[in-house]
N, C-alpha and C. Protein backbone atom coordinates (compact mmCIF):
# COMPACT_ATOMS: atom_id res chain seq x y z
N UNK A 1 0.85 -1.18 0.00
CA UNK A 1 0.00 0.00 0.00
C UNK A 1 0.89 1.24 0.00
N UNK A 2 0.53 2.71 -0.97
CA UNK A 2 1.56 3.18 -1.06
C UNK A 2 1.30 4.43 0.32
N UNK A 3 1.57 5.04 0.04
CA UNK A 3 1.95 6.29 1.44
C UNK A 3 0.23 7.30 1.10
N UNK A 4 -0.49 7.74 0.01
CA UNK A 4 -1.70 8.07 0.05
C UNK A 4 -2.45 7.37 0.29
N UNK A 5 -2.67 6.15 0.05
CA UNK A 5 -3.22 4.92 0.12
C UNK A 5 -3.80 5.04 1.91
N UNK A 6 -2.43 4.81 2.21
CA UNK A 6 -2.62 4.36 3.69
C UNK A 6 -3.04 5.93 4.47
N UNK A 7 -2.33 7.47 3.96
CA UNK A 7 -2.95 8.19 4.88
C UNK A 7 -4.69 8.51 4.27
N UNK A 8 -4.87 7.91 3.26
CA UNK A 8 -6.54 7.85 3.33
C UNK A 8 -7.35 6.94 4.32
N UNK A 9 -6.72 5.86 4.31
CA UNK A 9 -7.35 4.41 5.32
C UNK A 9 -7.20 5.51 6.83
N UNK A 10 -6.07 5.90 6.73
CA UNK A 10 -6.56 7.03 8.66
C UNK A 10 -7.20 8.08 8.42
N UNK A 11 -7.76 8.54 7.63
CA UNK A 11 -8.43 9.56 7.59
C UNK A 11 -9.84 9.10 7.71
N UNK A 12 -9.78 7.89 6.87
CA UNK A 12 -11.29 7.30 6.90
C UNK A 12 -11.35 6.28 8.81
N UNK A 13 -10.88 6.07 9.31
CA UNK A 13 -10.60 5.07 10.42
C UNK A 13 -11.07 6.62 11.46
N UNK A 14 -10.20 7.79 10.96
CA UNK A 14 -10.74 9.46 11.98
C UNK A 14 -12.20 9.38 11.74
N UNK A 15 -12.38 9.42 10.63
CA UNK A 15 -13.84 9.90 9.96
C UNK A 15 -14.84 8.90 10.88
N UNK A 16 -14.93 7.53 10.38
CA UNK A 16 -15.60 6.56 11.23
C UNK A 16 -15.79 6.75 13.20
N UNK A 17 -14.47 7.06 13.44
CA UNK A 17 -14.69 6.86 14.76
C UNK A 17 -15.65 8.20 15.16
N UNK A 18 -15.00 9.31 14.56
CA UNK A 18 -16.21 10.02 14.85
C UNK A 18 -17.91 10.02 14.77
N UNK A 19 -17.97 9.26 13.37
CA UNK A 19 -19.30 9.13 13.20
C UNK A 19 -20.11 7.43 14.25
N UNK A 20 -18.97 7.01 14.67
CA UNK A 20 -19.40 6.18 16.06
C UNK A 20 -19.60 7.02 17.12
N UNK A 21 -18.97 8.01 17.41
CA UNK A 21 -19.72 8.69 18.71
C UNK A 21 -20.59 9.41 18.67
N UNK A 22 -21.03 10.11 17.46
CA UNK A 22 -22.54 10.35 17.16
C UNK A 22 -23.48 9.76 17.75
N UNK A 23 -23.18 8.61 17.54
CA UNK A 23 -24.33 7.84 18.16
C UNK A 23 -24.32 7.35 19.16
N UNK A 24 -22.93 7.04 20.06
CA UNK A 24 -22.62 6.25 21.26
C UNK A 24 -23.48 7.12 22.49
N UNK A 25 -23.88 6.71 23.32
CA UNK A 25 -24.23 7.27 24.23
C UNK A 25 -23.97 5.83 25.67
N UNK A 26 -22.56 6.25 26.13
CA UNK A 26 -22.01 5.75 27.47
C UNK A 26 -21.17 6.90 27.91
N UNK A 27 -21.29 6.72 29.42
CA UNK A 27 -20.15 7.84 30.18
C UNK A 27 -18.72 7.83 29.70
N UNK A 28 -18.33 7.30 28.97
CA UNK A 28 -17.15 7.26 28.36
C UNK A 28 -16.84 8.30 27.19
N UNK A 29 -17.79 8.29 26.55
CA UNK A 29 -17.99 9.24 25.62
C UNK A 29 -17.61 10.35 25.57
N UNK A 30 -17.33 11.09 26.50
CA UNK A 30 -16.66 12.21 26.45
C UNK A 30 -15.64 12.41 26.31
N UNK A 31 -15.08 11.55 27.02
CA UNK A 31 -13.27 11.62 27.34
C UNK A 31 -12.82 10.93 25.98
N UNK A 32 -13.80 10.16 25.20
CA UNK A 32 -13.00 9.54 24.02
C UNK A 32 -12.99 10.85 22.60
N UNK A 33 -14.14 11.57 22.82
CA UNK A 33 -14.44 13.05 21.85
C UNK A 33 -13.37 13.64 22.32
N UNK A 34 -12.93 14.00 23.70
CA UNK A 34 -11.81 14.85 24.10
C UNK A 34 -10.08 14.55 23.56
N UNK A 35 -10.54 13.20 23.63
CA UNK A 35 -9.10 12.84 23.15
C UNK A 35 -9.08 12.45 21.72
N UNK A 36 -9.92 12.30 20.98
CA UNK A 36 -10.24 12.55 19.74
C UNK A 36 -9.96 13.57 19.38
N UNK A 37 -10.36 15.09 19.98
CA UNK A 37 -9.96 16.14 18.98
C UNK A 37 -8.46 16.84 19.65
N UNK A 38 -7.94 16.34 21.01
CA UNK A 38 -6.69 16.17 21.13
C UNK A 38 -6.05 15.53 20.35
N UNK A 39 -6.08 14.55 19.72
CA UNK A 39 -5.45 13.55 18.57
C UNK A 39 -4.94 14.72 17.44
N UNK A 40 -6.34 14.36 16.58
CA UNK A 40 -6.57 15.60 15.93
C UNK A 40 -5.87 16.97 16.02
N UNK A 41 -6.11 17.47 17.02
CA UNK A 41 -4.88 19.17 17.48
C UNK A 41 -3.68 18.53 16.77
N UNK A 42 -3.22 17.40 17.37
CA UNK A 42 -1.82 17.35 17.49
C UNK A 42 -1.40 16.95 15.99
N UNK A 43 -2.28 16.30 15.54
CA UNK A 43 -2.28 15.55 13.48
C UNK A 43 -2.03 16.78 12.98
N UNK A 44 -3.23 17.96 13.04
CA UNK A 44 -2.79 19.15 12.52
C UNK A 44 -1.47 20.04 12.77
N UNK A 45 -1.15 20.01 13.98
CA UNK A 45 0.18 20.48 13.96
C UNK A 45 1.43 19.87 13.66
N UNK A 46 1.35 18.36 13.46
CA UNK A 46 2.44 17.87 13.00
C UNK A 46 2.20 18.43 11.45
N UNK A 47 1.03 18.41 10.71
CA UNK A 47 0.90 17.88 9.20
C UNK A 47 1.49 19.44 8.93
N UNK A 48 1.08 20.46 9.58
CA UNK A 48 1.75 22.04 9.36
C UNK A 48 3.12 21.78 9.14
N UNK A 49 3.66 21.05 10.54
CA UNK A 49 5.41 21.01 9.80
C UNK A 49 5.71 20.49 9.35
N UNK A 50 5.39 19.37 8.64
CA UNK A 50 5.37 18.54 7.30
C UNK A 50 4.89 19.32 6.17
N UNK A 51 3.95 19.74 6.13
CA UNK A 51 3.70 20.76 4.82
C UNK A 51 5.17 21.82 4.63
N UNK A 52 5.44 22.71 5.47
CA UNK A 52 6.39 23.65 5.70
C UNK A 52 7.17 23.02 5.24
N UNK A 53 8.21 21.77 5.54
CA UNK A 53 9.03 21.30 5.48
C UNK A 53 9.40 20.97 3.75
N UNK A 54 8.20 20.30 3.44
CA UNK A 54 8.22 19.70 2.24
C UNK A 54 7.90 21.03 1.32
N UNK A 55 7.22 21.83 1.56
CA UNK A 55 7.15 23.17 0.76
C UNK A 55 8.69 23.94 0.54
N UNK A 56 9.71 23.99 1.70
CA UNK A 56 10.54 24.62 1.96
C UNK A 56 11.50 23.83 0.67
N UNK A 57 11.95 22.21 0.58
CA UNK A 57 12.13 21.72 -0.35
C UNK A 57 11.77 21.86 -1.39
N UNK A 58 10.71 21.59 -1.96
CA UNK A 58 10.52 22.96 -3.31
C UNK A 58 10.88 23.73 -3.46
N UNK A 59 10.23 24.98 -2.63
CA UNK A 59 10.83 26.02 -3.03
C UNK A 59 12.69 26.27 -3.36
N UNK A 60 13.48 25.80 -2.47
CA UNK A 60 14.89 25.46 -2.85
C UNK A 60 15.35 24.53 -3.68
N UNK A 61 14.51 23.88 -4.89
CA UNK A 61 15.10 22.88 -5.75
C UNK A 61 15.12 23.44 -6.78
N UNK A 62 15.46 23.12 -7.56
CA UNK A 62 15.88 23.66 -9.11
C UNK A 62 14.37 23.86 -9.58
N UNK A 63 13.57 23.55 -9.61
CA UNK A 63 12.33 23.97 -9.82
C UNK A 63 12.12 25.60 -10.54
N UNK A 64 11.77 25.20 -11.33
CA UNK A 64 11.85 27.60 -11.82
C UNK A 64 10.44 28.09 -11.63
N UNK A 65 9.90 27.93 -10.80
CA UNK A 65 8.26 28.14 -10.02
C UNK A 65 7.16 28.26 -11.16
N UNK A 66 7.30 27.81 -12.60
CA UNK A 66 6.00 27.94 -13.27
C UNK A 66 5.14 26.58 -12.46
N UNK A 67 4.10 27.43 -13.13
CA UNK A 67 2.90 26.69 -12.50
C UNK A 67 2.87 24.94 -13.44
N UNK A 68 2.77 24.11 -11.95
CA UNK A 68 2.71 22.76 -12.69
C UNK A 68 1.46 22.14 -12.70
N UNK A 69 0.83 21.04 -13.54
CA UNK A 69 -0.23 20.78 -13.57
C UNK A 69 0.11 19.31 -13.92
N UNK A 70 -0.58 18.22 -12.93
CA UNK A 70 -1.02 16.43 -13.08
C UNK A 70 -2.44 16.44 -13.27
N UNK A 71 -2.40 14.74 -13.34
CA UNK A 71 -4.05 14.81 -13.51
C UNK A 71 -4.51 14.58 -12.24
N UNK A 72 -4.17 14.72 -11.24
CA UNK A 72 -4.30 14.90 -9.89
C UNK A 72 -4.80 16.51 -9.13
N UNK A 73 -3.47 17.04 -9.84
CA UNK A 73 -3.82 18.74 -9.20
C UNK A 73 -2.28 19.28 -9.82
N UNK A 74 -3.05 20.90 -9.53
CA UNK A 74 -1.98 21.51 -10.02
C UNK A 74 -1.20 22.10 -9.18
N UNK A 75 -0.37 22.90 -9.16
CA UNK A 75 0.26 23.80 -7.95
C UNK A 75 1.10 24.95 -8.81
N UNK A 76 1.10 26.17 -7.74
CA UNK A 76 1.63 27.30 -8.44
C UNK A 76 2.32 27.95 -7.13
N UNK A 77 3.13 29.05 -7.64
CA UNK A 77 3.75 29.98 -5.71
C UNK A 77 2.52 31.40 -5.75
N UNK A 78 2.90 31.57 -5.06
CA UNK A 78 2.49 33.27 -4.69
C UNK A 78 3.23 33.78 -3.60
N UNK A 79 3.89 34.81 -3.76
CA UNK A 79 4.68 35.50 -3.15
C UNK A 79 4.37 37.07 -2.26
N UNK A 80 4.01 36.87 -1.37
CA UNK A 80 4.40 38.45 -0.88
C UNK A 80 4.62 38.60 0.61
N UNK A 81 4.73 40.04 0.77
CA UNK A 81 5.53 40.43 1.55
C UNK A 81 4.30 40.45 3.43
N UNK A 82 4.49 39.96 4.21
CA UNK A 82 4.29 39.90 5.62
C UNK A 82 4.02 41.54 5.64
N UNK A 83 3.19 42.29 6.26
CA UNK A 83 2.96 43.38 6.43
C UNK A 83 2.21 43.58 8.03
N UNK A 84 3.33 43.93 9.03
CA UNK A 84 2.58 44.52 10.13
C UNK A 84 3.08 46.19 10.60
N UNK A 85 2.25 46.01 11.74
CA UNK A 85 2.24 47.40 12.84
C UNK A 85 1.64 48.61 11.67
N UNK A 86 0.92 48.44 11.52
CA UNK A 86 0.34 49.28 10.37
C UNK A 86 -0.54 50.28 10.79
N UNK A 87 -0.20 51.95 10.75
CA UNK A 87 -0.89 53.08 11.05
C UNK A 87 -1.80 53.53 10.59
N UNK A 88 -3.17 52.30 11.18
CA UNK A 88 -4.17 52.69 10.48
C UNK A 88 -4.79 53.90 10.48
N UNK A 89 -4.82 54.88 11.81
CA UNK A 89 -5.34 56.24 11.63
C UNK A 89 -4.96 57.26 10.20
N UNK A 90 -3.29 57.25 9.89
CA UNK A 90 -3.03 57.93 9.06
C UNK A 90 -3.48 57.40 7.70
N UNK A 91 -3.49 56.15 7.51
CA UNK A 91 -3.47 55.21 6.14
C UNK A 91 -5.22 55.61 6.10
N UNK A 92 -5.75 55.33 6.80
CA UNK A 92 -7.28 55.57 6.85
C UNK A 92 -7.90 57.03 6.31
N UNK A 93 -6.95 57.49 6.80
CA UNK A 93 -6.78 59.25 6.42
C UNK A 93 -6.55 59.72 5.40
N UNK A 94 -5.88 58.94 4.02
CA UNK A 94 -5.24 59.18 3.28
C UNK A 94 -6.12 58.68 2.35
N UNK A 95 -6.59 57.57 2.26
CA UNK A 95 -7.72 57.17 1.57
C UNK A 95 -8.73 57.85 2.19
N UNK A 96 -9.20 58.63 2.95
CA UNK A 96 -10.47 59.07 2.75
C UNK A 96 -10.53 60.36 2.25
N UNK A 97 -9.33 61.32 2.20
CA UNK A 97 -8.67 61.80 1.53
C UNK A 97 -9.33 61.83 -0.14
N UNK A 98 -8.22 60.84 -0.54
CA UNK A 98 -8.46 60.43 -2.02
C UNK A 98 -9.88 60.10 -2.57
N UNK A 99 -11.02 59.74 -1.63
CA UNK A 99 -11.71 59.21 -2.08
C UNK A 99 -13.14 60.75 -1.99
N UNK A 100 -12.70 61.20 -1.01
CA UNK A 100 -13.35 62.60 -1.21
C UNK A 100 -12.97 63.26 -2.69
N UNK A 101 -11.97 63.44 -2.87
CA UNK A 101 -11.24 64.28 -3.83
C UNK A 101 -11.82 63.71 -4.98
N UNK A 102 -12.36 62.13 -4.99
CA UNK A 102 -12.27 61.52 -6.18
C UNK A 102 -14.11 61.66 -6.56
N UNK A 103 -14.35 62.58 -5.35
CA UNK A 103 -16.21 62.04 -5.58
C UNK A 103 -16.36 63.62 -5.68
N UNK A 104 -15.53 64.54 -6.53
CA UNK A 104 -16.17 65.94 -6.34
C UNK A 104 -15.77 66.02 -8.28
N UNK A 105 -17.08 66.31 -8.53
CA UNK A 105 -16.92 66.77 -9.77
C UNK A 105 -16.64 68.03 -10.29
N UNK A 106 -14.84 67.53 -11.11
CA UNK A 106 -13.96 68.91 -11.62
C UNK A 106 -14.38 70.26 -12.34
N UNK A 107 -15.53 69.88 -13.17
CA UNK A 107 -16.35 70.56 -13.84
C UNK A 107 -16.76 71.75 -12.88
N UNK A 108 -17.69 71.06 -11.91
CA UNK A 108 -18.83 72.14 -11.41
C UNK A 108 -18.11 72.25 -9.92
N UNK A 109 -17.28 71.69 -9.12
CA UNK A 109 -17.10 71.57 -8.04
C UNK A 109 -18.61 70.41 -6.93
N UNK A 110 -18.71 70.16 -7.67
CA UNK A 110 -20.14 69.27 -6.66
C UNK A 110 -19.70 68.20 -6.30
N UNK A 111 -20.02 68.14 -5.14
CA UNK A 111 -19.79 66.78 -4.57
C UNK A 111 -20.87 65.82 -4.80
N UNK A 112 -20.23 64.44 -5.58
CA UNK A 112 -21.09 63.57 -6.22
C UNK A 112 -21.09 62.38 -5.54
N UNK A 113 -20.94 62.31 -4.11
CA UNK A 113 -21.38 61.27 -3.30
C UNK A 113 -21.47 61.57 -2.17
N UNK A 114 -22.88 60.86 -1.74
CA UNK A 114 -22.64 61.23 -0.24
C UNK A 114 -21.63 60.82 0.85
N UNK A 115 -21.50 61.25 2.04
CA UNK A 115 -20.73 60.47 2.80
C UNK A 115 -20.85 58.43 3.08
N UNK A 116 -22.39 58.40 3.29
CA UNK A 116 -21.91 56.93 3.04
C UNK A 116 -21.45 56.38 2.09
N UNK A 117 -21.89 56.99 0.98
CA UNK A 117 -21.27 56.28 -0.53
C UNK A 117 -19.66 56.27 -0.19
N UNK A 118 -19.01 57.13 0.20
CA UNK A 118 -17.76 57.48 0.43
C UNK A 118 -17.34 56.32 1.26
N UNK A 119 -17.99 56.08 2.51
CA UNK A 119 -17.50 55.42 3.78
C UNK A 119 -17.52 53.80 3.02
N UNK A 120 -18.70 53.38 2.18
CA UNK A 120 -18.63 52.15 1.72
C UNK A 120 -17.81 52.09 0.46
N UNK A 121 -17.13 53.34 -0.21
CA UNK A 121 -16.14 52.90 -1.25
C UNK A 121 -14.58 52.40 -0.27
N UNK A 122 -14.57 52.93 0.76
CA UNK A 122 -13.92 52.50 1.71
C UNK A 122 -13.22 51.36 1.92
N UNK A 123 -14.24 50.61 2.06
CA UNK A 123 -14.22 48.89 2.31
C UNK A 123 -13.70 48.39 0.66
N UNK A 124 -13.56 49.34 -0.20
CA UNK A 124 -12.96 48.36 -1.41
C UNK A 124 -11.08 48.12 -1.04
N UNK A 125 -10.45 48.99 -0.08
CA UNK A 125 -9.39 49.35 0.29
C UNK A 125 -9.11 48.86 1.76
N UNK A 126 -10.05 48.28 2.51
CA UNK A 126 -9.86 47.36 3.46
C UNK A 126 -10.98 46.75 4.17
N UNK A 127 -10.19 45.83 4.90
CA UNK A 127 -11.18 44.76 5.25
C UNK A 127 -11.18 45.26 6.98
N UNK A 128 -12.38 44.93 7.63
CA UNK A 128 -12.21 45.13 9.17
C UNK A 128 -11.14 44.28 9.30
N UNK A 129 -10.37 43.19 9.60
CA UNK A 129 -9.29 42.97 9.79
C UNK A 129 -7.50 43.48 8.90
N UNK A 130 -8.26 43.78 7.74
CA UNK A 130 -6.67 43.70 6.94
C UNK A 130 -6.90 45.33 5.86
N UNK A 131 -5.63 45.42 5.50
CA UNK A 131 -5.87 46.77 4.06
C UNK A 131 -5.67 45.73 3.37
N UNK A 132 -6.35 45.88 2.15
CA UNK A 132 -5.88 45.46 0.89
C UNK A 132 -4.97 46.02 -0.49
N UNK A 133 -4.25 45.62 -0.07
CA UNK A 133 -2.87 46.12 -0.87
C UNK A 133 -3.23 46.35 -2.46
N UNK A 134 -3.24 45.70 -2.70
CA UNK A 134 -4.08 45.96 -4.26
C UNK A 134 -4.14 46.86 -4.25
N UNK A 135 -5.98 46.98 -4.00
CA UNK A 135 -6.28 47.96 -4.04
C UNK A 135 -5.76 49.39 -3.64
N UNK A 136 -5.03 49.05 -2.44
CA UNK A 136 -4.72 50.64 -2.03
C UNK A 136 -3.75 51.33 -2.93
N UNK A 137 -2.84 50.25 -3.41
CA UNK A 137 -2.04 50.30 -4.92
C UNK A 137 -2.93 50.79 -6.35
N UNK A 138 -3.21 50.48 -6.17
CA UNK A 138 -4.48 50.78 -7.49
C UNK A 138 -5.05 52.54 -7.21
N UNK A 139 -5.35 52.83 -6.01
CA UNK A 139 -5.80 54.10 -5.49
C UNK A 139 -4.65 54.95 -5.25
N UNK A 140 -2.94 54.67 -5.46
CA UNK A 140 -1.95 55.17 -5.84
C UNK A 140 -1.61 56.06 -4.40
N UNK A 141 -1.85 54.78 -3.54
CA UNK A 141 -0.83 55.13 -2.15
C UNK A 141 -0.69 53.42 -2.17
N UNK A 142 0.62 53.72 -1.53
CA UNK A 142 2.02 53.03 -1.09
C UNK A 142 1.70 52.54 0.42
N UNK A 143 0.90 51.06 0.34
CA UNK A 143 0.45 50.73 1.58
C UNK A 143 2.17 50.56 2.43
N UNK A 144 3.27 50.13 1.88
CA UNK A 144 4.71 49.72 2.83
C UNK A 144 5.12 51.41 3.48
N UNK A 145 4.53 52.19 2.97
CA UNK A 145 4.86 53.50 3.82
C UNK A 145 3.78 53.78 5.16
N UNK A 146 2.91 52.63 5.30
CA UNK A 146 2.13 52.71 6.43
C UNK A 146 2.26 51.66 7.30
N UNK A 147 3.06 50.50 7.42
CA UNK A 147 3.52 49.59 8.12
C UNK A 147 4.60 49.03 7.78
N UNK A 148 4.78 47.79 8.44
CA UNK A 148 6.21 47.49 8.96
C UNK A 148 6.45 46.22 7.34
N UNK A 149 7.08 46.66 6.11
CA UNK A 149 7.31 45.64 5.65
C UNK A 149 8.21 44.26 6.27
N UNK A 150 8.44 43.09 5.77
CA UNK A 150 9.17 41.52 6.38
C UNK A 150 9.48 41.18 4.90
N UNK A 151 10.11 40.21 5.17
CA UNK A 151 10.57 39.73 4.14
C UNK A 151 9.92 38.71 3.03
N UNK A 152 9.52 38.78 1.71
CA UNK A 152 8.40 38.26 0.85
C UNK A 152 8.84 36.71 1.63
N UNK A 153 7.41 35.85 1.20
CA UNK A 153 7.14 34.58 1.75
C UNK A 153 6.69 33.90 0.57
N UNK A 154 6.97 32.78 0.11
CA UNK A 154 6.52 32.66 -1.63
C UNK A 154 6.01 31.17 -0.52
N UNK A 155 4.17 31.04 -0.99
CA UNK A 155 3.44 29.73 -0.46
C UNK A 155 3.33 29.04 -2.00
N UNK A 156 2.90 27.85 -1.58
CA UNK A 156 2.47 26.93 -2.72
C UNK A 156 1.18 26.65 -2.47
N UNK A 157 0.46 27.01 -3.79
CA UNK A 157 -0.99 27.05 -3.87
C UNK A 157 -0.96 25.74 -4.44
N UNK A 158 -1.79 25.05 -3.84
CA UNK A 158 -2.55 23.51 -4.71
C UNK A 158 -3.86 23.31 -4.57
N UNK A 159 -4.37 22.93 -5.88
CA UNK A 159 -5.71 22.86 -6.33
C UNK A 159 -6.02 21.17 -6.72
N UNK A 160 -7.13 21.21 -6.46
CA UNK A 160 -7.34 19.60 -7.04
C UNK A 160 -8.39 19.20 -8.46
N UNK A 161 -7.61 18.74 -8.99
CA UNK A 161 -7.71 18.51 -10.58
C UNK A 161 -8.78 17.63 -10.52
N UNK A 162 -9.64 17.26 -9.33
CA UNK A 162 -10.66 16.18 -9.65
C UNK A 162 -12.10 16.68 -9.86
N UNK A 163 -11.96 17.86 -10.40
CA UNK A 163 -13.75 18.34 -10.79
C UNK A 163 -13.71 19.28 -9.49
């Protein structure tokens, strides 16, 4: 049996036991769910440094990062840069800024949106958790002049070729 083979048979052996305690009902039951998704915690954090590991190998092999494709799945990189400590008051400021400036028509001087229109063009330039770089690129400010650039991180995207 080769090495997918067999980590499918434990995935399906995870899968099963769970769908046995669905239905089990003994005092035991708990402590076996508990240590079930203790199991589990710990599968996922090994399989993280196994992914990492084996990603890290790629990325350092002669490989020239075009995108590859089996009849299995394909895989491609994407690269960028870690972005923290980011000043959102000023960055926030700067786009709302631009986006005023951008809703007053040159012609007549009129302002051609209201403030909410304004506040929800907003959200095309960030997310309640994150800015979106793109975009704020696209709106021709320089999100790395508002936080802390790191050094680019190139991941491997994989997709599965089965429909």
């Amino acid at each position: 049996m080769g090495l997918q083979e067999e980590t499918n048979e434990t995935l399906m052996r995870l899968n099963d036991a769970i769908v046995h305690e669905k239905t089990a009902d003994d005092p035991e039951r708990l402590v076996r769910l508990m240590y079930l998704g203790w199991m589990l915690n710990q599968a996922k954090k090994d399989i993280q440094l196994l992914q990492k590991e084996v990603s890290d190998l790629i990325l350092d092999s002669d490989w020239d990062h075009t995108p590859m494709s089996t009849q299995q799945f394909s895989v491609e990189t994407k690269t960028g840069n870690p972005r923290k400590k980011w000043d959102h008051k000023e960055l926030a400021s700067q786009v709302a800024k631009k986006i005023h400036d951008r809703s007053i028509d040159m012609d007549t001087g009129e302002l051609m949106k209201s403030a909410e229109e304004q506040i929800q063009e907003l959200l095309e330039y960030a997310s309640p958790s994150y800015w979106r770089v793109t975009a704020l690129k696209e709106l021709g400010i320089d999100p790395d002049e508002y936080c802390e650039v790191q050094d680019p991180i190139t991941n491997l995207i994989y997709r599965s070729n089965d429909g």
